[in-house]
Every structure is written in C-alpha cells, then in structure tokens.
N, C-alpha and C. Protein backbone atom coordinates (compact mmCIF):
# COMPACT_ATOMS: atom_id res chain seq x y z
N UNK A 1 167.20 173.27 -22.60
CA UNK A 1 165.90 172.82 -23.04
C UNK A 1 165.68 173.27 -24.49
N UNK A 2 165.14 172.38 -25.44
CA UNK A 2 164.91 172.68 -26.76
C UNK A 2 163.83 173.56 -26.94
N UNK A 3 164.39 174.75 -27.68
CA UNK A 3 163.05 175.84 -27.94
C UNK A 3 161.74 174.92 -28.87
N UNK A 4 160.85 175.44 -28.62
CA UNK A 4 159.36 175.06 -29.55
C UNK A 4 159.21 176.03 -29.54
N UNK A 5 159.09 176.28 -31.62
CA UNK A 5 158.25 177.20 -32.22
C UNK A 5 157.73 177.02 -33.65
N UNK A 6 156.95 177.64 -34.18
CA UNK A 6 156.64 177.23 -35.63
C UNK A 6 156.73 178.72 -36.29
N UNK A 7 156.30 177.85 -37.67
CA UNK A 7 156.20 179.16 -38.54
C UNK A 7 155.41 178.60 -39.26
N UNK A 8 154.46 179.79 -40.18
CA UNK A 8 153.34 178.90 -41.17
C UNK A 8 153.63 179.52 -42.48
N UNK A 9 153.02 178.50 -43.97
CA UNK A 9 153.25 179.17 -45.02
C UNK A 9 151.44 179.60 -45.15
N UNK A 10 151.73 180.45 -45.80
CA UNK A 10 149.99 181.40 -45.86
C UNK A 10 149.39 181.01 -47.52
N UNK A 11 148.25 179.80 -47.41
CA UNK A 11 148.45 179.63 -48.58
C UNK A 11 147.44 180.59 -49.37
N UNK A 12 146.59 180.89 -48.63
CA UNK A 12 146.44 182.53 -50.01
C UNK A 12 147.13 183.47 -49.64
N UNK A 13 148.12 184.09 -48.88
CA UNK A 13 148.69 185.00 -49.11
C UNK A 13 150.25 184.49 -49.73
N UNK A 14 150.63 183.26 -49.84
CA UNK A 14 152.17 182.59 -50.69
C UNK A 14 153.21 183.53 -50.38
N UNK A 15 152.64 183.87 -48.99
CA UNK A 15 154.22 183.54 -48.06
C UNK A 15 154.46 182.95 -46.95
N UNK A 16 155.46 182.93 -46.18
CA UNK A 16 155.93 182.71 -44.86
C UNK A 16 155.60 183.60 -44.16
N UNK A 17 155.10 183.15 -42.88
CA UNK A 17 154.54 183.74 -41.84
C UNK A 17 155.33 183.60 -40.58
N UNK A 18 156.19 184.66 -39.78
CA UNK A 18 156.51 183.99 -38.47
C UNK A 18 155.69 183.99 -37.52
N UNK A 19 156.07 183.24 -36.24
CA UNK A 19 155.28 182.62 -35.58
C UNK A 19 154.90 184.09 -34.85
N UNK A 20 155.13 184.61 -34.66
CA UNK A 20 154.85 186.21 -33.65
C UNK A 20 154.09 186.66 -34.27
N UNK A 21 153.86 186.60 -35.66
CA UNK A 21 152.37 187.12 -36.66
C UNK A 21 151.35 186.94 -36.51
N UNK A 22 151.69 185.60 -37.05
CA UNK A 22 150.67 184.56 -36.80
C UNK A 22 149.70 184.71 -35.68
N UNK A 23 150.36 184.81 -33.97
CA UNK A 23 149.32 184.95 -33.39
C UNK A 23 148.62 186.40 -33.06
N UNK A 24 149.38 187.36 -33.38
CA UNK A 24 148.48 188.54 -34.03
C UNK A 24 147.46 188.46 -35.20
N UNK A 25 147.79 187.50 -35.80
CA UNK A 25 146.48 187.42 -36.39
C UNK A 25 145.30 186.66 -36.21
N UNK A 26 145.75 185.67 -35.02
CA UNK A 26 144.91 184.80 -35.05
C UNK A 26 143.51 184.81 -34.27
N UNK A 27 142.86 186.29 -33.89
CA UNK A 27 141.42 186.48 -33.96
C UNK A 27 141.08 186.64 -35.19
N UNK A 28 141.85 187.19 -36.32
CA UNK A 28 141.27 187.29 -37.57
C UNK A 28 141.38 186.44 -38.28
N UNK A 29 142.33 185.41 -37.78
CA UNK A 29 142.27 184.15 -38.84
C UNK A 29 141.11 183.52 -38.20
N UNK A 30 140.66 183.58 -36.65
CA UNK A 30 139.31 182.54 -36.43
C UNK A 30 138.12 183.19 -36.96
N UNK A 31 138.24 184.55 -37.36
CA UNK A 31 136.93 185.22 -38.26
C UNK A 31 136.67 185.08 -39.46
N UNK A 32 137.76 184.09 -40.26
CA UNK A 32 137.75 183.97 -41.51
C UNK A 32 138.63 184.34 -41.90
N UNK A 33 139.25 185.75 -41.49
CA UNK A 33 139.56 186.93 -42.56
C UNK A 33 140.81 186.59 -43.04
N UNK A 34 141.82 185.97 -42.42
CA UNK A 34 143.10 185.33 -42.82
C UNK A 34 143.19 183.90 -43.31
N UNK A 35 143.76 183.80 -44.69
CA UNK A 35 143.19 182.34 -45.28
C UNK A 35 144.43 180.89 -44.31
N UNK A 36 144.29 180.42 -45.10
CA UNK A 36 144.48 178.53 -44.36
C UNK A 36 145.98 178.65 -44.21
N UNK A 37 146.59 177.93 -42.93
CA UNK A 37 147.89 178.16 -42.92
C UNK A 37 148.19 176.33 -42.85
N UNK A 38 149.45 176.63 -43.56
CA UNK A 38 150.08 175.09 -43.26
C UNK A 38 151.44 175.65 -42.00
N UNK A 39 151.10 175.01 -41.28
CA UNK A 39 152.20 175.25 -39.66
C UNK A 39 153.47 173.55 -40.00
N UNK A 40 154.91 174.32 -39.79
CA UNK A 40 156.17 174.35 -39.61
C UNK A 40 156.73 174.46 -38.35
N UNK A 41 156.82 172.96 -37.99
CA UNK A 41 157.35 173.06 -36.39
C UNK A 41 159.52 172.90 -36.58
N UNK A 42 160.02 174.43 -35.66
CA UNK A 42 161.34 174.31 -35.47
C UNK A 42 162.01 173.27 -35.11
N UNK A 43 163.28 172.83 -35.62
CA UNK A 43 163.60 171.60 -35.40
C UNK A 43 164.76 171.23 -34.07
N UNK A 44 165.07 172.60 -33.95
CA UNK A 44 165.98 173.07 -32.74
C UNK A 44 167.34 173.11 -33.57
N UNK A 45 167.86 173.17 -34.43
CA UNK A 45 168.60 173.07 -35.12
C UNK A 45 169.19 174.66 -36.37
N UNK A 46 170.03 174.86 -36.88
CA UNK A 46 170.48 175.15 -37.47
C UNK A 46 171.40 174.77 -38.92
N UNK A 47 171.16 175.15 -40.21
CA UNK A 47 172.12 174.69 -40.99
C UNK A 47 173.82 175.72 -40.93
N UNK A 48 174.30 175.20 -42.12
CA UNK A 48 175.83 175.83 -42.07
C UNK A 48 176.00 177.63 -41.82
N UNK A 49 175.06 178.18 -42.40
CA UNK A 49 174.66 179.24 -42.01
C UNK A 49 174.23 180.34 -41.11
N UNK A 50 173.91 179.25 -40.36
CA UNK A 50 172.95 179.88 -39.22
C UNK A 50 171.28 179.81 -39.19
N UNK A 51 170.93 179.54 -40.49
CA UNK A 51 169.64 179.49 -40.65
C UNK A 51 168.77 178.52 -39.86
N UNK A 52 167.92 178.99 -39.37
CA UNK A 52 166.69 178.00 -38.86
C UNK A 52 166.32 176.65 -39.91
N UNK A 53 166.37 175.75 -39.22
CA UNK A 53 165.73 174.85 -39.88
C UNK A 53 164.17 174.02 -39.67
N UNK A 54 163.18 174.41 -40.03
CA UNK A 54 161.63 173.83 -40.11
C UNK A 54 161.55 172.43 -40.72
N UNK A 55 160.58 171.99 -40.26
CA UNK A 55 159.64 170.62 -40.62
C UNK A 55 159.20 171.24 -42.34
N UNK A 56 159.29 170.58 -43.53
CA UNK A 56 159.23 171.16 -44.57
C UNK A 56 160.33 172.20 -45.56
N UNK A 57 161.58 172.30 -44.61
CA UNK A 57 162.53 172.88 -45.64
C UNK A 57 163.47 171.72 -46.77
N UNK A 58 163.57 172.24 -47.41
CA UNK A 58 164.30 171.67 -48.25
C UNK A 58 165.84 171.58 -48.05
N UNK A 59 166.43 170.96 -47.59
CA UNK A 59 168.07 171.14 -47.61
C UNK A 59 169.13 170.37 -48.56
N UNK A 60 170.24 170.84 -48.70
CA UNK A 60 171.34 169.68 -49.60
C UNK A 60 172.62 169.59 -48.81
N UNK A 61 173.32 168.51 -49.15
CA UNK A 61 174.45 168.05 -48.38
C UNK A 61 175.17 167.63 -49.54
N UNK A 62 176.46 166.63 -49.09
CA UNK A 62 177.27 166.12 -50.20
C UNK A 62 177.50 165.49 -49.26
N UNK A 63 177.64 163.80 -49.96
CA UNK A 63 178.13 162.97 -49.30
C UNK A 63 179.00 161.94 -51.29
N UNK A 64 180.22 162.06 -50.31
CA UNK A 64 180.72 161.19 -51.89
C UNK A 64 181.33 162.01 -52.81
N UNK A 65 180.92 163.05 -52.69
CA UNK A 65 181.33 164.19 -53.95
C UNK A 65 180.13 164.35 -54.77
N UNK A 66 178.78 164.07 -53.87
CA UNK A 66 177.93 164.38 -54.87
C UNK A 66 176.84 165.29 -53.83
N UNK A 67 175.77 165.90 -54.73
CA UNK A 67 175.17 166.84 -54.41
C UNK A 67 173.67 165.88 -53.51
N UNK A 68 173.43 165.57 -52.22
CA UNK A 68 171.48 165.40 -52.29
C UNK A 68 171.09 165.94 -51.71
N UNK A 69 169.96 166.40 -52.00
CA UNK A 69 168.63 166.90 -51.85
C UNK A 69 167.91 166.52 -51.00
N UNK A 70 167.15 167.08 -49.50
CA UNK A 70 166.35 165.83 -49.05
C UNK A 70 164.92 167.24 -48.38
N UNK A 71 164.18 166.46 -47.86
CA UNK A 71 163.00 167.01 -46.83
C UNK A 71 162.95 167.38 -45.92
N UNK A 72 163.04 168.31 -44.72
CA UNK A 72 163.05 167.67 -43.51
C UNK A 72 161.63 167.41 -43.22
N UNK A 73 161.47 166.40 -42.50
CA UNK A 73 159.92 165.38 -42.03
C UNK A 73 160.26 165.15 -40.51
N UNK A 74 159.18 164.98 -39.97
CA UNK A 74 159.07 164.24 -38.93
C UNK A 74 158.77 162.90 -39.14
N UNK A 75 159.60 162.29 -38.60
CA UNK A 75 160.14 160.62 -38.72
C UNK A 75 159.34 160.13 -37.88
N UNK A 76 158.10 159.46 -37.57
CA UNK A 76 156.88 159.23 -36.76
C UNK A 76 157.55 157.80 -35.98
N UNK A 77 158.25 157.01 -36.97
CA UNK A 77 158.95 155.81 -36.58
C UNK A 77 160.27 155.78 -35.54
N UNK A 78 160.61 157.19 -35.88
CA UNK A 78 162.34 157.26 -34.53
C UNK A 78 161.97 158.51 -33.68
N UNK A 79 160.58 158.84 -33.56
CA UNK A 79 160.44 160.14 -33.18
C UNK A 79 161.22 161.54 -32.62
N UNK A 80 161.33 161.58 -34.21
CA UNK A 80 162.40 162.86 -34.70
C UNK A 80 162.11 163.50 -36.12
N UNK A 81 163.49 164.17 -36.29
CA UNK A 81 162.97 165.17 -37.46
C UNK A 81 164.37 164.06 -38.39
N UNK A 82 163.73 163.82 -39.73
CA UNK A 82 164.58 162.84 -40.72
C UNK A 82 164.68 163.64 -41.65
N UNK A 83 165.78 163.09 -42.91
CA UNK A 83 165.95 163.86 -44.53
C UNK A 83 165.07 162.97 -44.66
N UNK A 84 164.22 163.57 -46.17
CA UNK A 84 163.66 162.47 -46.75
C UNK A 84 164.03 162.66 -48.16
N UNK A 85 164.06 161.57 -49.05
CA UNK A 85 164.78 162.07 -50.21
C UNK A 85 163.59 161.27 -51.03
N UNK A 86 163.08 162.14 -51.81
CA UNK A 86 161.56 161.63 -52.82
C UNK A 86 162.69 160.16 -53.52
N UNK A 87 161.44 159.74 -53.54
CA UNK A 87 161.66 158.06 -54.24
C UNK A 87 162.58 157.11 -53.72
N UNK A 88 163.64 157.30 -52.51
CA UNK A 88 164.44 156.87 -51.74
C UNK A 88 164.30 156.80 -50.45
N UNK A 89 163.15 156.86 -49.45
CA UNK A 89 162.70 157.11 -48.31
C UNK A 89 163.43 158.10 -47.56
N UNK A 90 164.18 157.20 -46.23
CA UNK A 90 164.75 158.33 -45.24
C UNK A 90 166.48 158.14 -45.28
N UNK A 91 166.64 159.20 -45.59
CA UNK A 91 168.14 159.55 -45.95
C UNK A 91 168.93 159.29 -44.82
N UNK A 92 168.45 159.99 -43.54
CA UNK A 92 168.70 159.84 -41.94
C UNK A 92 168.50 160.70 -41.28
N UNK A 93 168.88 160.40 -40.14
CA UNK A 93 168.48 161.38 -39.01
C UNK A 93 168.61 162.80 -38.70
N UNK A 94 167.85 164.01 -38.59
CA UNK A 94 168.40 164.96 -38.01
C UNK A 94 169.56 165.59 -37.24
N UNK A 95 170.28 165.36 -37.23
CA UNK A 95 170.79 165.61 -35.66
C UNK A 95 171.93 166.53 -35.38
N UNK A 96 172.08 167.50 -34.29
CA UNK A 96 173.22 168.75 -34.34
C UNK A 96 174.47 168.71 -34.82
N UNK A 97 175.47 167.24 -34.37
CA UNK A 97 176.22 167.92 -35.46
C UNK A 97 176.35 167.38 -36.95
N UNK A 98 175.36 166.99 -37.40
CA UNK A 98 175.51 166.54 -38.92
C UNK A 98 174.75 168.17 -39.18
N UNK A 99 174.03 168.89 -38.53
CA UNK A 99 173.38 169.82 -39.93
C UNK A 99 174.64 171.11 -39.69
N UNK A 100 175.63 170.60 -39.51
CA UNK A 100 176.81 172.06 -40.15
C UNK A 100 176.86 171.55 -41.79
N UNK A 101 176.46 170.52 -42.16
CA UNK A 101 176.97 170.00 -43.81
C UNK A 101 175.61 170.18 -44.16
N UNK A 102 174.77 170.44 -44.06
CA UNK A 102 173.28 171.08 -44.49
C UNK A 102 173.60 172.23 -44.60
N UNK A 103 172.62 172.54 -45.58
CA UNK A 103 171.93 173.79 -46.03
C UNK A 103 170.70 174.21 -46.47
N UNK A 104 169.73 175.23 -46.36
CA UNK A 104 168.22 175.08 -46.40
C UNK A 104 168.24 176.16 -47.81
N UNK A 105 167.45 175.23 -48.97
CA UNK A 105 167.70 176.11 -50.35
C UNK A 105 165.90 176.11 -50.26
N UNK A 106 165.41 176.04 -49.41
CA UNK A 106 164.04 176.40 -49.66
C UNK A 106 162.91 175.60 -48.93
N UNK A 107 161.64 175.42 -49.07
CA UNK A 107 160.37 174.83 -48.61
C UNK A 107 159.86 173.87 -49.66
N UNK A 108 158.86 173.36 -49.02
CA UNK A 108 157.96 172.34 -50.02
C UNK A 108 156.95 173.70 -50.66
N UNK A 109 156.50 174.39 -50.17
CA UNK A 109 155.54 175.37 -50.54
C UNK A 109 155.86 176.09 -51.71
N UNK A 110 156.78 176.64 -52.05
CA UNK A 110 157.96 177.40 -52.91
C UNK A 110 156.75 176.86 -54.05
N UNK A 111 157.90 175.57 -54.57
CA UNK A 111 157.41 175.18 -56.37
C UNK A 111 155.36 174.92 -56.17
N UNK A 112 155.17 174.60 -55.00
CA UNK A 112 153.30 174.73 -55.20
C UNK A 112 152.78 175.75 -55.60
C-alpha cells in the first residue's frame, strides 16, 4: 500500500517543515501563532539517491545528452504526479522506475 504523507514549506518561517512537526504545532498554528503553510503531498517515490520526492520539488534528468529540468505537479488530467517543464507543459509521467534517472535539486519555494 502506498504511504500518504506531506510536508509543508513555512512561509514566514522559509523553511521546510516535516510532517511530524507540523502536527505538533498545529494547536498553535490554529491560534495564529504559526504563520501560513503551503502543504507537499509524498509521491511514494524516490529519486537516484534515495531522496523523497514531494508535489513541488524540482528535479533533472537527461534524456539525449541533455540536461531538463521539470516540476513535480499533480497531473489532475491522468490522476497522478507529472514533470512539468515551465513553457513546455507535461514532460510525463511519474512513475517508479523512471525516477532512478531523477534527481531532486530543490522546491518551488527556494528562489520565492
């Protein structure tokens, strides 16, 4: 069975939050006291590394001998997790064994 979990980026505190925090904090986030989170759902997946991969990381591959760049998104249309590559739509599909040629160089949150 595929694990479900998230993680959030903390946008006044500009970091990553794991999900086990998060709900330790979350009487104080309903009191105010913890600011606005943007939530990162796990994709069940891993890149070449080992690393977790989230809804919102940034990953790169090579296909061709060349370097791209893409999103991971939830694909609302194949209901799944897709690359998305700015100005080129959807690169393709998520799926276990294509992300050994992935790698996660970061978030959308990062350069904000």
């Amino acid at each position: 069975m595929r694990e479900f979990k998230f993680r959030a980026w903390g946008a006044n505190s500009r970091c990553m939050w794991p999900w086990e925090e998060i709900m330790e904090l979350s009487i104080r986030s309903l009191a105010g006291e913890v600011g606005d989170f943007r939530y990162m759902q796990f994709t069940g997946f891993a890149d070449m590394h080992g690393t977790e991969i989230y809804e919102g990381d940034i990953v790169k591959t090579a296909r061709d001998g060349r370097q791209v760049v893409c999103e991971v998104r939830w694909g609302r249309d194949c209901a799944g997790f897709v690359l998305h590559r700015d100005n080129h739509g959807i690169y393709g599909s998520l799926s276990g064994s294509g992300t050994q040629s992935l790698e996660v160089i970061g978030h959308i949150y990062e350069a904000a």
